[in-house]
N, C-alpha and C. Protein backbone atom coordinates (compact mmCIF):
# COMPACT_ATOMS: atom_id res chain seq x y z
N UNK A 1 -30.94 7.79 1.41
CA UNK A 1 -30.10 8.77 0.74
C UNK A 1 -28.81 9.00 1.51
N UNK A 2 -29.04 8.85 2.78
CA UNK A 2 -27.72 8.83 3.45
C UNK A 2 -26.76 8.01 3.52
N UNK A 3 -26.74 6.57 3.03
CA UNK A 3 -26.37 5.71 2.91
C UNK A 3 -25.31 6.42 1.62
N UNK A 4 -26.06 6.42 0.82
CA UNK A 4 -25.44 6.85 -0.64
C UNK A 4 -24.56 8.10 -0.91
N UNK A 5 -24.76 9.28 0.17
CA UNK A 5 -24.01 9.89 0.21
C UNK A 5 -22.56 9.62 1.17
N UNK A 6 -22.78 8.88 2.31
CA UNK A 6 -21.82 8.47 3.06
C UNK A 6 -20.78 7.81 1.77
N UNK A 7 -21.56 6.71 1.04
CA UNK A 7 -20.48 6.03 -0.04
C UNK A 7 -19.84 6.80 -0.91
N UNK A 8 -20.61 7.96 -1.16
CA UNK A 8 -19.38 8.29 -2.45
C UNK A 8 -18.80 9.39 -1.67
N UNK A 9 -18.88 9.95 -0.64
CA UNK A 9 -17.77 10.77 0.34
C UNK A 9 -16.35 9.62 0.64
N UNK A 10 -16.79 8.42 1.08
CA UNK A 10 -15.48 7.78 1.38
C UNK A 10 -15.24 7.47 0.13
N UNK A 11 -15.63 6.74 -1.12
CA UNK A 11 -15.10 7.24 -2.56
C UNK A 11 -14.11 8.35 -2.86
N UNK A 12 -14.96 9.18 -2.59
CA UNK A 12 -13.97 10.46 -3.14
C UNK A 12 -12.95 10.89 -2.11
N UNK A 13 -12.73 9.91 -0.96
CA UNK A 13 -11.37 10.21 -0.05
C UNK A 13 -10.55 9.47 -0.76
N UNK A 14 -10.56 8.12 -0.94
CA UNK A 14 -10.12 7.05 -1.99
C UNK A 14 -9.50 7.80 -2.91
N UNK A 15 -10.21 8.38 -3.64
CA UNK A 15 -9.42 9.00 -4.84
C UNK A 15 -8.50 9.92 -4.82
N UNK A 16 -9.12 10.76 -3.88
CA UNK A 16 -7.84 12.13 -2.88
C UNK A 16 -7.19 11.81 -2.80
N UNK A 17 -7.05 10.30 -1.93
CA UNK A 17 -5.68 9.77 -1.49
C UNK A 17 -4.95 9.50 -2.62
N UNK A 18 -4.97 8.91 -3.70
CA UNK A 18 -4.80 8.14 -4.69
C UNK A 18 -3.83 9.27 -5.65
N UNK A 19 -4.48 10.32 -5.39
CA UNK A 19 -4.01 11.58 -6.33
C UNK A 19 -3.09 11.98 -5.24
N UNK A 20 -3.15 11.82 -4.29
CA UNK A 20 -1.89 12.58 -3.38
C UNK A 20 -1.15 11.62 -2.84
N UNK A 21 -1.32 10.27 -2.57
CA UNK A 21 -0.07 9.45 -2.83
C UNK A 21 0.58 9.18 -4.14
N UNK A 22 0.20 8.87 -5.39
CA UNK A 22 0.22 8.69 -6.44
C UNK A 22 1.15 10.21 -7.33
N UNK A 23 0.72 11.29 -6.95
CA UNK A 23 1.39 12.57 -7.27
C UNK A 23 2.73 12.62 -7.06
N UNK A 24 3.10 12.47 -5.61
CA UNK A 24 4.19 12.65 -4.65
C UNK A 24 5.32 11.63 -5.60
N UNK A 25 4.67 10.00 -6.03
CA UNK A 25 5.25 9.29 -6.38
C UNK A 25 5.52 8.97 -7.89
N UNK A 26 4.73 10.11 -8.67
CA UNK A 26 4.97 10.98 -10.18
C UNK A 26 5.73 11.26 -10.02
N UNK A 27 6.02 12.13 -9.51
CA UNK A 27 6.87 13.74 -8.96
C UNK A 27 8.24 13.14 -8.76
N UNK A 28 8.72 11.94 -8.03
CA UNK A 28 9.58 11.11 -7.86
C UNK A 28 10.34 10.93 -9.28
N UNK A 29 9.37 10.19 -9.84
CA UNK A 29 10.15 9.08 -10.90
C UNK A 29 10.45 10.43 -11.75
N UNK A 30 9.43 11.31 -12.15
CA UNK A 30 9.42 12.25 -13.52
C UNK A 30 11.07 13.16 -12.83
N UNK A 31 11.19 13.67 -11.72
CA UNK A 31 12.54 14.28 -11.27
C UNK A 31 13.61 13.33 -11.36
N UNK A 32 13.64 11.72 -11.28
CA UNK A 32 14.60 11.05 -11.66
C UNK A 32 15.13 10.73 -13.00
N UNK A 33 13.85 11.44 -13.98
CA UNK A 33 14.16 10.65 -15.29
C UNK A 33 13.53 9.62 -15.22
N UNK A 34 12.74 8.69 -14.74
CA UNK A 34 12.25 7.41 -14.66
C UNK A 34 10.58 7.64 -14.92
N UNK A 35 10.15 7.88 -16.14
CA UNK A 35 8.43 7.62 -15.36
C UNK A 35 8.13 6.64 -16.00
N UNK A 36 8.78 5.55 -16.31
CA UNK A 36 8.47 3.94 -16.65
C UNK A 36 8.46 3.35 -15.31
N UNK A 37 8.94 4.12 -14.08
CA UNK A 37 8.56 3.74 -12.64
C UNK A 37 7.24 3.43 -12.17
N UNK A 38 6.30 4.22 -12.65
CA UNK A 38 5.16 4.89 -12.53
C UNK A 38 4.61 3.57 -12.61
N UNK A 39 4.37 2.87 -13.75
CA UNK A 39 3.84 1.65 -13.75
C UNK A 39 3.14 0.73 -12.54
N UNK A 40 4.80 0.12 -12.54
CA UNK A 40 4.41 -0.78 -10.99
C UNK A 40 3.95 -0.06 -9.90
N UNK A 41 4.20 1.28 -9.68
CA UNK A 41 4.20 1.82 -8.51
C UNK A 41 2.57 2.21 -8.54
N UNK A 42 1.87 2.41 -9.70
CA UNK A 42 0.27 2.53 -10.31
C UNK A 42 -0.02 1.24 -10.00
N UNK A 43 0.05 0.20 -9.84
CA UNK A 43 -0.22 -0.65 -9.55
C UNK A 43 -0.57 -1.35 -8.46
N UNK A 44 0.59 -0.91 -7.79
CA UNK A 44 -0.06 -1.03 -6.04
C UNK A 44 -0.37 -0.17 -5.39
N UNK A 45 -0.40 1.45 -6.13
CA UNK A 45 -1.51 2.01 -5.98
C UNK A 45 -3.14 1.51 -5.44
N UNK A 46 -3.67 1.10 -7.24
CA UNK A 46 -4.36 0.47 -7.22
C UNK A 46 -5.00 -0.65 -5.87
N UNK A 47 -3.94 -1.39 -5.70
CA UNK A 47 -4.10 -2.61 -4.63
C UNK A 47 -4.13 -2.09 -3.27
N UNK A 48 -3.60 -1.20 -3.16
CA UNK A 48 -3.62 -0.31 -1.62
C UNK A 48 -4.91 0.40 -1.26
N UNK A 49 -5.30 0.98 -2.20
CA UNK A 49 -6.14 1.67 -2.27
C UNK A 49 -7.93 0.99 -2.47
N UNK A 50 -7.86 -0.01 -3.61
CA UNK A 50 -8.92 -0.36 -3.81
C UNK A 50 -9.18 -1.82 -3.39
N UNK A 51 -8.22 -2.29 -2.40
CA UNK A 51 -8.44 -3.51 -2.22
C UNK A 51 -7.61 -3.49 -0.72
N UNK A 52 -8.01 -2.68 0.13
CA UNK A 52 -6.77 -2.53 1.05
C UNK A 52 -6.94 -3.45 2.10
N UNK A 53 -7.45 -4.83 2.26
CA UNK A 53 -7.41 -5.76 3.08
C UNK A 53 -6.88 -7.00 2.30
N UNK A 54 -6.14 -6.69 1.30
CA UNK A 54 -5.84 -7.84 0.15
C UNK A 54 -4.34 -8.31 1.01
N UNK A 55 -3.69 -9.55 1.03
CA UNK A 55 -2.93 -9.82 2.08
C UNK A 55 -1.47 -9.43 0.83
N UNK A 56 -1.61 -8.58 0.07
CA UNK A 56 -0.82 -8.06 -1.08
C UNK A 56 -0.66 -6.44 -0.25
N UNK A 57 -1.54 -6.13 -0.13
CA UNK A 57 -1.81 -5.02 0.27
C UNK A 57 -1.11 -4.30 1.78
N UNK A 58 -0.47 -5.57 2.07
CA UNK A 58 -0.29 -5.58 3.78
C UNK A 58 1.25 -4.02 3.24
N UNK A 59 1.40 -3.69 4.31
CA UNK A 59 2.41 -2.58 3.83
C UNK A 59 3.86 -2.98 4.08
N UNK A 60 4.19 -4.17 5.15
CA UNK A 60 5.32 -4.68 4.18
C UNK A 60 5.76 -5.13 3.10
N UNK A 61 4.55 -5.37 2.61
CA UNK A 61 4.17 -6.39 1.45
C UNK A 61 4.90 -5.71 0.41
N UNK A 62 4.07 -4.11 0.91
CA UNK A 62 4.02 -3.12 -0.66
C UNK A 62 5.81 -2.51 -0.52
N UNK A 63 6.53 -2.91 0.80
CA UNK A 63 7.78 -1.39 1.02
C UNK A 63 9.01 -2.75 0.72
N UNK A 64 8.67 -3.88 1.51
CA UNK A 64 10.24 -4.67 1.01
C UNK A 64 9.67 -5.66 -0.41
N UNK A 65 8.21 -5.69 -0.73
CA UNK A 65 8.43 -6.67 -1.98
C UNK A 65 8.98 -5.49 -2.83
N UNK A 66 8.78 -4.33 -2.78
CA UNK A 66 9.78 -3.08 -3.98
C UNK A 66 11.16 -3.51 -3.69
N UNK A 67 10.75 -3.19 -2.35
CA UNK A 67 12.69 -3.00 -1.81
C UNK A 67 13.74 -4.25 -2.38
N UNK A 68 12.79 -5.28 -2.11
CA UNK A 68 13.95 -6.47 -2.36
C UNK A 68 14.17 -6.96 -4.28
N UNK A 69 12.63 -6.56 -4.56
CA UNK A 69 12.54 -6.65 -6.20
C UNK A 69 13.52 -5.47 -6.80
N UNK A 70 13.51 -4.50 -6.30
CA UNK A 70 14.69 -3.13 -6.74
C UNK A 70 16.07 -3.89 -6.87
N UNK A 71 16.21 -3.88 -5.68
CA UNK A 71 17.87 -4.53 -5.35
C UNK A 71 18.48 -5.91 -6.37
N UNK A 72 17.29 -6.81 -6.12
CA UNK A 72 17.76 -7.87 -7.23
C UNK A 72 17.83 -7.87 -8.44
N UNK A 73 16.87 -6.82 -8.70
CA UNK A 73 17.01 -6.12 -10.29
C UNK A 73 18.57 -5.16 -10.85
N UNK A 74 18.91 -4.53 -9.93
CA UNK A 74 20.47 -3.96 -9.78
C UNK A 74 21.65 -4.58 -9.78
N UNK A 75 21.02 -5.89 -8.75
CA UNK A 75 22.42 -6.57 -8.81
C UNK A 75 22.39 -7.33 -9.90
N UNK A 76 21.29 -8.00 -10.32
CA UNK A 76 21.46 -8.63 -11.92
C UNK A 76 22.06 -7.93 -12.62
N UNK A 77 21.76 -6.95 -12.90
CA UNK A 77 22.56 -5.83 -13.84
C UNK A 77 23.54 -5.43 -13.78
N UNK A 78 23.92 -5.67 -12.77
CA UNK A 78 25.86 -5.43 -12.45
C UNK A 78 26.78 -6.90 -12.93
N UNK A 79 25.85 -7.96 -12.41
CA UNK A 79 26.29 -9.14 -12.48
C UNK A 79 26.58 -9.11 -14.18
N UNK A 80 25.43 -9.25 -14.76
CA UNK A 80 25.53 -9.66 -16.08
C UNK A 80 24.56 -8.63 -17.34
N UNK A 81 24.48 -7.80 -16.68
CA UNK A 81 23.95 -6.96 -17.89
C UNK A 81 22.45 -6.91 -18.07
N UNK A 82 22.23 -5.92 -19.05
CA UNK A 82 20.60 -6.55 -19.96
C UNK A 82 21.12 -7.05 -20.88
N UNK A 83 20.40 -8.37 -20.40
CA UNK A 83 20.10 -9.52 -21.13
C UNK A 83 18.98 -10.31 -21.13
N UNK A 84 18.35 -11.38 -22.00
CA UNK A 84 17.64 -11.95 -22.05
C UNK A 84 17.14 -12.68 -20.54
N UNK A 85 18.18 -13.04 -21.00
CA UNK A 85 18.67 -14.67 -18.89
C UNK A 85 18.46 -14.04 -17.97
N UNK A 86 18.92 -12.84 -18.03
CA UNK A 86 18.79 -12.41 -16.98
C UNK A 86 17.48 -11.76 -16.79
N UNK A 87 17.28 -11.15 -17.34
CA UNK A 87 15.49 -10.61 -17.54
C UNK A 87 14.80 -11.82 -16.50
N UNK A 88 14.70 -12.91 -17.21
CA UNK A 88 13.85 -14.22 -16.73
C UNK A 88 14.55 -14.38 -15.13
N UNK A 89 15.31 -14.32 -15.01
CA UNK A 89 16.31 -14.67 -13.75
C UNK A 89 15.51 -13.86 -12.51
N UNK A 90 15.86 -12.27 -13.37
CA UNK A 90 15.16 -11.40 -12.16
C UNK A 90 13.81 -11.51 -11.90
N UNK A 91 13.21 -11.77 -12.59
CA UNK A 91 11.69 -11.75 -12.01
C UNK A 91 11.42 -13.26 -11.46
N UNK A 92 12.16 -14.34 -11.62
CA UNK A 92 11.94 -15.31 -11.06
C UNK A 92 12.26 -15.34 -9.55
N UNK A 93 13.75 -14.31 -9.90
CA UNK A 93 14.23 -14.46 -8.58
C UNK A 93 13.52 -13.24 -6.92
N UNK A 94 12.99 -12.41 -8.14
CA UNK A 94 12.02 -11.33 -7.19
C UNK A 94 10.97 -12.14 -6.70
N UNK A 95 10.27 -12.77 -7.20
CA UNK A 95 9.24 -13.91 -6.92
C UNK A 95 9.77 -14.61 -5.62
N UNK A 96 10.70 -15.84 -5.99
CA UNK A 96 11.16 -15.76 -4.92
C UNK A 96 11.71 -15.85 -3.59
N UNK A 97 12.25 -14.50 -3.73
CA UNK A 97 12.80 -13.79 -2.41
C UNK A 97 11.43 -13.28 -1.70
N UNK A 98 10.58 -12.59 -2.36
CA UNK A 98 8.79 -12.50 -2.09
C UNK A 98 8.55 -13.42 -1.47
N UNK A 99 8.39 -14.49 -1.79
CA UNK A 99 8.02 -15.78 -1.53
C UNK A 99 8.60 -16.41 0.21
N UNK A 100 9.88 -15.98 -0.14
CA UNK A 100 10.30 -16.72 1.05
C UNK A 100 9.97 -15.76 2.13
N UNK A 101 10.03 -14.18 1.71
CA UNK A 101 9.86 -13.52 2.86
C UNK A 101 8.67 -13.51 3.34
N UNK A 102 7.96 -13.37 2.52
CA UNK A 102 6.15 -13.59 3.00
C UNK A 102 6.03 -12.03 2.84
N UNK A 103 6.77 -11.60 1.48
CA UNK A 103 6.24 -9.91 1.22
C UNK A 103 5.59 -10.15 -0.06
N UNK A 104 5.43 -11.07 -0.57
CA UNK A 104 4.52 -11.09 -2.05
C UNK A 104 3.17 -9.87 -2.25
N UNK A 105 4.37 -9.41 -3.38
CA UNK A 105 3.61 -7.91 -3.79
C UNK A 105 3.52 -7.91 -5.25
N UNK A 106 3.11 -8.61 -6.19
CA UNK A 106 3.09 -8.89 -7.36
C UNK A 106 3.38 -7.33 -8.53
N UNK A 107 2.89 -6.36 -8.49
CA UNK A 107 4.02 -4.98 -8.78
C UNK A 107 5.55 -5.20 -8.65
N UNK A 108 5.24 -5.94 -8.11
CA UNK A 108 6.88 -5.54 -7.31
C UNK A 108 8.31 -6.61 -8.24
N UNK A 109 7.47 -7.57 -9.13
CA UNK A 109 8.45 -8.09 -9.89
C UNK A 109 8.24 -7.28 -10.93
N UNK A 110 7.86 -6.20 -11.18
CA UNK A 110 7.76 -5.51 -12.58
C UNK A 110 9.13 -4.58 -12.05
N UNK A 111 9.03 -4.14 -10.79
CA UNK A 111 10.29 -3.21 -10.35
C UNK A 111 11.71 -3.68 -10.38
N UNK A 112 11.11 -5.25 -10.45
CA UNK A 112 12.36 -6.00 -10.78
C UNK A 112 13.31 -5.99 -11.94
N UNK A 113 12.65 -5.58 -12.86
CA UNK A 113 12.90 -5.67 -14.47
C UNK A 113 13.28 -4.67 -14.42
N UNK A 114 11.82 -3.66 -14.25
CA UNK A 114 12.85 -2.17 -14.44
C UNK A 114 14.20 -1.52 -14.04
N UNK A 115 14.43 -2.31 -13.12
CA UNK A 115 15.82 -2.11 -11.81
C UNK A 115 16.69 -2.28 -13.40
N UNK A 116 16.50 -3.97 -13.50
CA UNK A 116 17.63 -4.08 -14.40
C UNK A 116 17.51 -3.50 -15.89
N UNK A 117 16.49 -3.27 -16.56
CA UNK A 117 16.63 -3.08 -17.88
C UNK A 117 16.73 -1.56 -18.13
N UNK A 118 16.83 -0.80 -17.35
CA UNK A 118 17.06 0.30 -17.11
C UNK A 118 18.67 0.92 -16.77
N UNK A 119 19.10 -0.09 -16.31
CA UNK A 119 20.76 0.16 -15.76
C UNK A 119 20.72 0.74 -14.61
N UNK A 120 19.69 0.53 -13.81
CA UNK A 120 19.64 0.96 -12.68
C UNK A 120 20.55 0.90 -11.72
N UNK A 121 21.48 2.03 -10.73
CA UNK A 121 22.45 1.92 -9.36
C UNK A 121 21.55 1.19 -8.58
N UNK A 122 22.56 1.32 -7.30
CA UNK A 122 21.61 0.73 -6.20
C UNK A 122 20.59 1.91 -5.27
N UNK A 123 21.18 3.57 -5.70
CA UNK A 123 20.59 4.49 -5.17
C UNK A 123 18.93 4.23 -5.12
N UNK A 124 18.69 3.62 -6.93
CA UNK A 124 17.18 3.46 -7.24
C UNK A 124 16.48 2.82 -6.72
N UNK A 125 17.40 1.79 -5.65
CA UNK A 125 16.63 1.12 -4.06
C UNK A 125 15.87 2.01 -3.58
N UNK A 126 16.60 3.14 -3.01
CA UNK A 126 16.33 3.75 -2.20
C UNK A 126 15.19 5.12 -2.64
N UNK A 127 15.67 5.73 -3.39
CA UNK A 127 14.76 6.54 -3.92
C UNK A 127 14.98 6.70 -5.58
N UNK A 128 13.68 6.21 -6.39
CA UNK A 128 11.99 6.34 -6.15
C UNK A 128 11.87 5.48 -5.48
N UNK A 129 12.21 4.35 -5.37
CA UNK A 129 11.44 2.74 -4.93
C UNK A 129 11.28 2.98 -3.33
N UNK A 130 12.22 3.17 -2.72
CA UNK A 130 11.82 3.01 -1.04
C UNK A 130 10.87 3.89 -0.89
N UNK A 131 11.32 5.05 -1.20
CA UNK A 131 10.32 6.13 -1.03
C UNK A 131 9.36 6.37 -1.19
N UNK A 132 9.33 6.11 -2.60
CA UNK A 132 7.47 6.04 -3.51
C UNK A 132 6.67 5.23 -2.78
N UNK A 133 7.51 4.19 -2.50
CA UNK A 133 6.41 2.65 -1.91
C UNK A 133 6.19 3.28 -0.39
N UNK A 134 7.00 3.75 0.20
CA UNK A 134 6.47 4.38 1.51
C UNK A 134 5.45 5.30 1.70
N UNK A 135 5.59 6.20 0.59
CA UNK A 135 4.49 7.45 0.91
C UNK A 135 3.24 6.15 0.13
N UNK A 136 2.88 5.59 -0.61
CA UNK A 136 1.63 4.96 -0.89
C UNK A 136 1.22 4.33 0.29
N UNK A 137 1.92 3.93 0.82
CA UNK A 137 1.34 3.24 1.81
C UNK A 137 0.96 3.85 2.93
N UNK A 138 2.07 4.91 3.52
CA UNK A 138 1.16 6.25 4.58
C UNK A 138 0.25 6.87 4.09
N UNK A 139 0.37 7.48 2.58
CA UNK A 139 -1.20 7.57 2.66
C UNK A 139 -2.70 6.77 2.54
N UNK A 140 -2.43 5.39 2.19
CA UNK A 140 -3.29 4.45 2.30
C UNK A 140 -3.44 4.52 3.94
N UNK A 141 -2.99 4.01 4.42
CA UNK A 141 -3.26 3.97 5.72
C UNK A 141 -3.61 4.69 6.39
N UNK A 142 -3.63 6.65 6.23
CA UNK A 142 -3.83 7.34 6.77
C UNK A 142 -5.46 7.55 6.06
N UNK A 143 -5.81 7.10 4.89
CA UNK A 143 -7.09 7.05 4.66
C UNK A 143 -7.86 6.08 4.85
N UNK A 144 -7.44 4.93 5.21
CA UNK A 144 -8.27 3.77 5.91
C UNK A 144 -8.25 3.91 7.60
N UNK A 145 -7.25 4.79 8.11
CA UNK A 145 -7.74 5.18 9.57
C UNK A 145 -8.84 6.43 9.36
N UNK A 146 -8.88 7.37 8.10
CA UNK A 146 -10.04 8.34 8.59
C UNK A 146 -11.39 7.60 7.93
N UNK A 147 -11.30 6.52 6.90
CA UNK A 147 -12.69 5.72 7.09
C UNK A 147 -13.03 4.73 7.81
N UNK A 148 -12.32 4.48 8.52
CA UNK A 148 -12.86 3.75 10.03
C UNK A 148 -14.44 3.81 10.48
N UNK A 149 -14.64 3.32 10.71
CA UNK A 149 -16.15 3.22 11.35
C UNK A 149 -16.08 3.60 13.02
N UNK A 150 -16.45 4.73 13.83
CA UNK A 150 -16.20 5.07 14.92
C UNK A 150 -16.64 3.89 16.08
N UNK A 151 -16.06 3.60 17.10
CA UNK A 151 -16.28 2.34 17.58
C UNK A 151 -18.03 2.79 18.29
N UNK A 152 -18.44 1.63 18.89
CA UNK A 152 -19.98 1.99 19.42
C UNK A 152 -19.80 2.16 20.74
N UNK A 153 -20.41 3.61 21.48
CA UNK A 153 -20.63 3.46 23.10
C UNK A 153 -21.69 2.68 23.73
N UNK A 154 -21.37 2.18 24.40
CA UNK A 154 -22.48 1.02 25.50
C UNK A 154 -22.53 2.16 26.87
C-alpha cells in the first residue's frame, strides 16, 4: 500500500506543477491577447512534465527551440508576410535551425507559425515565448528535484 500511495503523491506533484507552470504561462498569452499561444506551450508542457528524461525535454531544448522558432517566425513575417510559402518556409526553417542547434523541441515549430501568422513583433520573442518556456521548465525541474529519490547512506 505504500508503494501506491508514494505513486500517486508524486502524481499529484506532477500535476501541481503542471497547473502552476502552465497557469503562469495562461496568464501570459491571455494578458497578451494571444491564447492561441497556449497550444504549443501545452505541449511541452506535456513533454516536460510527463516525459521529463525525453532528450526533447532537455531545457534548452524547450527555451531556444521556442526562442529560435519565435524569431524565425517574425522575421518571415516581416520579410514576406502571411502567406502560403512562407507558412511552409517557417516551419521548415524552425526545424532546421533545431536541427542544427541540437535544440529539437517539436512544439516549438508550431511557435513558428504562430510567430508568423499572427503578425507577430519581435517583442513576442521575448515575452510570452522566452518567458512562458522558462517558467515551464523551472518548474519542471524544480519538481523533478523534489521527486528525486534521496541518495543511500553506507
Amino acid at each position: 500500500m505504500g508503494k501506491i500511495r508514494e505513486d500517486i503523491f508524486k502524481r499529484l506533484r506532477l500535476y501541481v506543477g503542471i497547473v502552476a507552470a502552465f497557469g503562469f504561462v495562461s496568464y501570459l498569452a491571455f494578458a497578451r491577447a494571444l491564447p492561441v499561444l497556449i497550444a504549443p506551450l501545452a505541449a511541452s508542457a506535456c513533454i516536460l512534465f510527463a516525459v521529463p528524461h525525453s532528450h526533447f525535454a532537455r531545457p534548452k531544448n524547450v527555451i531556444l527551440g521556442h526562442v529560435l522558432s519565435a524569431a524565425i517566425g517574425v522575421f518571415l513575417h516581416a520579410a514576406f508576410g502571411v502567406h502560403w510559402f512562407a507558412s511552409a518556409l517557417c516551419v521548415a526553417l524552425a526545424v532546421a535551425v533545431m536541427d542544427l542547434t541540437d535544440t529539437m523541441h517539436p512544439p516549438a515549430a508550431a511557435t513558428s507559425l504562430l510567430a508568423l501568422t499572427t503578425s507577430q513583433g519581435y517583442r513576442f520573442v521575448f515575452t510570452p515565448v522566452a518567458l512562458g518556456a522558462c517558467v515551464l521548465v523551472l518548474v519542471s525541474e524544480f519538481v523533478k528535484f523534489t521527486l528525486r529519490e534521496p541518495p543511500v547512506r553506507k
